[in-house]
Structure formats: structure tokens, C-alpha cells
C-alpha atoms as a PDB file:
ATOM      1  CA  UNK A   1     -39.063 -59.077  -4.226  1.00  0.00           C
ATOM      2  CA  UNK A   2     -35.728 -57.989  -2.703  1.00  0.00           C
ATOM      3  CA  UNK A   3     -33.629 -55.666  -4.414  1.00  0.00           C
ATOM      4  CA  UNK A   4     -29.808 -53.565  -3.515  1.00  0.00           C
ATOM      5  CA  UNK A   5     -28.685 -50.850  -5.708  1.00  0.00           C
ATOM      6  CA  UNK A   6     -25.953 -48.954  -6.253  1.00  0.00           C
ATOM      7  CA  UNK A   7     -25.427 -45.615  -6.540  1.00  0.00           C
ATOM      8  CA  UNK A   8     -22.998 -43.222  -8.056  1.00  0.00           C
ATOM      9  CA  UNK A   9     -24.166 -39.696  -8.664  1.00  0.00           C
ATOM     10  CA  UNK A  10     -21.123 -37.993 -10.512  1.00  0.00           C
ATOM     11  CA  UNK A  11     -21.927 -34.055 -11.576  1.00  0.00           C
ATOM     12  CA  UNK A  12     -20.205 -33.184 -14.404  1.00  0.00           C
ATOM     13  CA  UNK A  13     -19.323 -29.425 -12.968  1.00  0.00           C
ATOM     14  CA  UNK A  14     -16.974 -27.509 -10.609  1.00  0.00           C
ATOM     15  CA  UNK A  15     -19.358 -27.375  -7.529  1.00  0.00           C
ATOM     16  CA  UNK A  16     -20.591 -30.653  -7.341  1.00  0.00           C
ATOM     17  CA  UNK A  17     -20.534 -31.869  -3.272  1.00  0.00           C
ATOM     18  CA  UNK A  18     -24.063 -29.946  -2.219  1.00  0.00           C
ATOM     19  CA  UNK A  19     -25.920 -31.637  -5.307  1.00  0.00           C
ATOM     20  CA  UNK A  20     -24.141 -34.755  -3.921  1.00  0.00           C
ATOM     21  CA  UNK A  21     -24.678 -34.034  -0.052  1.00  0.00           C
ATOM     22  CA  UNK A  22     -28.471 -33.374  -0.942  1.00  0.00           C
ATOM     23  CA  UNK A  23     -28.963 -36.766  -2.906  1.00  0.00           C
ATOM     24  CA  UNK A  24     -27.672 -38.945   0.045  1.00  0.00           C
ATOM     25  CA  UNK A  25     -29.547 -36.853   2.748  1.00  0.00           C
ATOM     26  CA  UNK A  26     -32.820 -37.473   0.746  1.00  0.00           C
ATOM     27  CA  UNK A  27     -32.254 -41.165   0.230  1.00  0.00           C
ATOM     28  CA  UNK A  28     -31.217 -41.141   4.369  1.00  0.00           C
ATOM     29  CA  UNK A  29     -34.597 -39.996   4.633  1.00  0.00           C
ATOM     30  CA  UNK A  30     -36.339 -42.610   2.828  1.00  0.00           C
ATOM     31  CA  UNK A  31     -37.745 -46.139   4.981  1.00  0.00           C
ATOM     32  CA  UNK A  32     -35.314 -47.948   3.403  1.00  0.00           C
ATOM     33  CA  UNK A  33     -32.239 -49.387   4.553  1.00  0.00           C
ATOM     34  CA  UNK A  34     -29.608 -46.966   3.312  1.00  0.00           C
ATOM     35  CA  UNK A  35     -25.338 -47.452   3.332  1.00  0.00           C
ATOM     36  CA  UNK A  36     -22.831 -45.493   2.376  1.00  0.00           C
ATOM     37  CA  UNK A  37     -19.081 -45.350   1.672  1.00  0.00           C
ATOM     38  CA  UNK A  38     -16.508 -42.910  -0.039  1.00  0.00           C
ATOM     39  CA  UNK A  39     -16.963 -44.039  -3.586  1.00  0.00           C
ATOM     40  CA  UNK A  40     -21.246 -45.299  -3.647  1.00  0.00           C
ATOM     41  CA  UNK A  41     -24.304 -45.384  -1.808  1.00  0.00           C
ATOM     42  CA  UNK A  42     -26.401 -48.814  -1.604  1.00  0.00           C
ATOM     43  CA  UNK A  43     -30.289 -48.896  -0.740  1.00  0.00           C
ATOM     44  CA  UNK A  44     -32.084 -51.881   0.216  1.00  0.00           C
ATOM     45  CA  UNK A  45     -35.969 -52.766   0.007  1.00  0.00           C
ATOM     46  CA  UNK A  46     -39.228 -53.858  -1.940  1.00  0.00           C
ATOM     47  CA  UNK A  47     -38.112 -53.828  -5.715  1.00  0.00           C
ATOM     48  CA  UNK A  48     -41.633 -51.669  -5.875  1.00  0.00           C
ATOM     49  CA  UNK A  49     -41.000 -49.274  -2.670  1.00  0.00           C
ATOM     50  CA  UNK A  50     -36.810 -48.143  -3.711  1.00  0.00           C
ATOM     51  CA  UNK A  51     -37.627 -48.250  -7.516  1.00  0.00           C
ATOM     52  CA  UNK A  52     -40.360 -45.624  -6.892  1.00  0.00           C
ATOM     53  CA  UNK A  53     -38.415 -43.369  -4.563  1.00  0.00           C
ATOM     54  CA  UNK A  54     -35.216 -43.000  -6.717  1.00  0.00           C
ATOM     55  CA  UNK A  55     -37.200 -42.307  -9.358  1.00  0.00           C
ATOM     56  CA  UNK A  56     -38.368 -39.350  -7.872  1.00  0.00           C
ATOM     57  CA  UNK A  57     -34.917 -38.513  -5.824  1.00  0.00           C
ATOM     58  CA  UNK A  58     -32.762 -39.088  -8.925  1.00  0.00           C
ATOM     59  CA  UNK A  59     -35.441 -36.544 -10.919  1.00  0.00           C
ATOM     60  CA  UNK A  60     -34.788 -33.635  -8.642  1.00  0.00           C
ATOM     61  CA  UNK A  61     -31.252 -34.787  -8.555  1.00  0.00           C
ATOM     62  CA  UNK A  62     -30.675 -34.277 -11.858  1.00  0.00           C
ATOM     63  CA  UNK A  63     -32.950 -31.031 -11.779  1.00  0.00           C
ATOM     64  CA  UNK A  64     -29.933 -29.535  -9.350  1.00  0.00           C
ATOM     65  CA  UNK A  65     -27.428 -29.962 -11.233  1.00  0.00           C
ATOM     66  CA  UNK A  66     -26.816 -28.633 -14.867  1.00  0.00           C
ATOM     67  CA  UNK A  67     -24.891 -32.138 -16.178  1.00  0.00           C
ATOM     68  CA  UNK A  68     -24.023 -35.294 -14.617  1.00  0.00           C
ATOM     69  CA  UNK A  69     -24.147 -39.157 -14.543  1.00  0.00           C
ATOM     70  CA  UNK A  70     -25.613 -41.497 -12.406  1.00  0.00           C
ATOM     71  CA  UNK A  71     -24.505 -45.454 -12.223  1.00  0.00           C
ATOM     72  CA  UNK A  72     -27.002 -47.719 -10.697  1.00  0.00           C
ATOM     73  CA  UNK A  73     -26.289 -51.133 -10.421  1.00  0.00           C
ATOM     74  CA  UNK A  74     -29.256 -53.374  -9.323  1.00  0.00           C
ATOM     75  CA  UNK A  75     -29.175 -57.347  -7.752  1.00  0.00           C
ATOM     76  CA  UNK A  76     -32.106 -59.469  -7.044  1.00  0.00           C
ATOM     77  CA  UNK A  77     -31.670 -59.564  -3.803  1.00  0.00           C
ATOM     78  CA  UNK A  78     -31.165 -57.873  -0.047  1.00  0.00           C
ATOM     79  CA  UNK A  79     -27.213 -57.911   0.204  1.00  0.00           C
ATOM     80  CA  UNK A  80     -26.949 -55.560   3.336  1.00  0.00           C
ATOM     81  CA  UNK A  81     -25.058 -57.944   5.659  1.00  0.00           C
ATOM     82  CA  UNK A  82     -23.076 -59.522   2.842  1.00  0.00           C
ATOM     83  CA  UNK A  83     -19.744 -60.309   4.559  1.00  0.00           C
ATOM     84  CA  UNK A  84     -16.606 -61.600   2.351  1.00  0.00           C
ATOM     85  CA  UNK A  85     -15.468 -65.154   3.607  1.00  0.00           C
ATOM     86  CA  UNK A  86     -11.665 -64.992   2.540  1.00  0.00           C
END
């Protein structure tokens, strides 16, 4: 099964942006299909395959930082080339 999610990893502290930079460059890393823009990062894959890596990238993500949040949001389905039509 197909899966997107989307990601918004918010520390709650003054020097947030390396905790941030190192999140995005270890999802880059991944085999999945990875986007980003200014305000969230979307990965694409196997519901199985992107489940299990952010499990472990969001662990040692929160390990970096002393307080934060993290929104997910997940669809059923691969939305990478979603276009608008209006």
C-alpha cells in the first residue's frame, strides 16, 4: 500500500534549525521519494518501508532536541505529482 506524509518538526527552543537541518538530511537519505518546501516535508513509499524509517528518524530526532512537536499527516495514497486543476 501507498502512503504520503507530512511532516512538521517544530523544536520548542532557541536553536532549533540544525535539529531541523539534520531531520530532512536523514529523510533525503532514505530510498524514498522525499519533497520539501518552506513550511513541511512530504515522503512517499510502501506504508511498511516510510512507517519504519520515521520511526527510527523521528526517535533520534526527538533525542536532539530537548522539547518539540512533530505533525504528521498521513493519506492512503502516493500524491507526489498531485497537480491542482483550477
Amino acid at each position: 500500500m501507498k502512503i504520503s506524509v507530512e511532516l512538521t518538526l517544530t523544536p520548542l527552543q532557541n536553536d532549533f534549525e540544525p535539529a531541523i537541518i539534520h531531520f530532512i538530511k536523514k529523510l533525503r537519505a532514505s530510498n524514498l521519494q522525499v519533497l520539501e518546501n518552506p513550511l513541511s516535508t512530504q515522503v512517499y513509499g510502501d506504508y511498511d518501508e516510510v512507517m519504519l524509517m520515521l520511526q527510527t528518524e523521528i526517535k533520534e530526532a526527538f533525542e536532539l532536541i530537548d522539547k518539540g512537536l512533530l505533525y504528521m499527516k498521513i493519506v492512503k495514497s502516493d500524491r507526489h505529482d498531485y497537480e491542482p486543476h483550477f
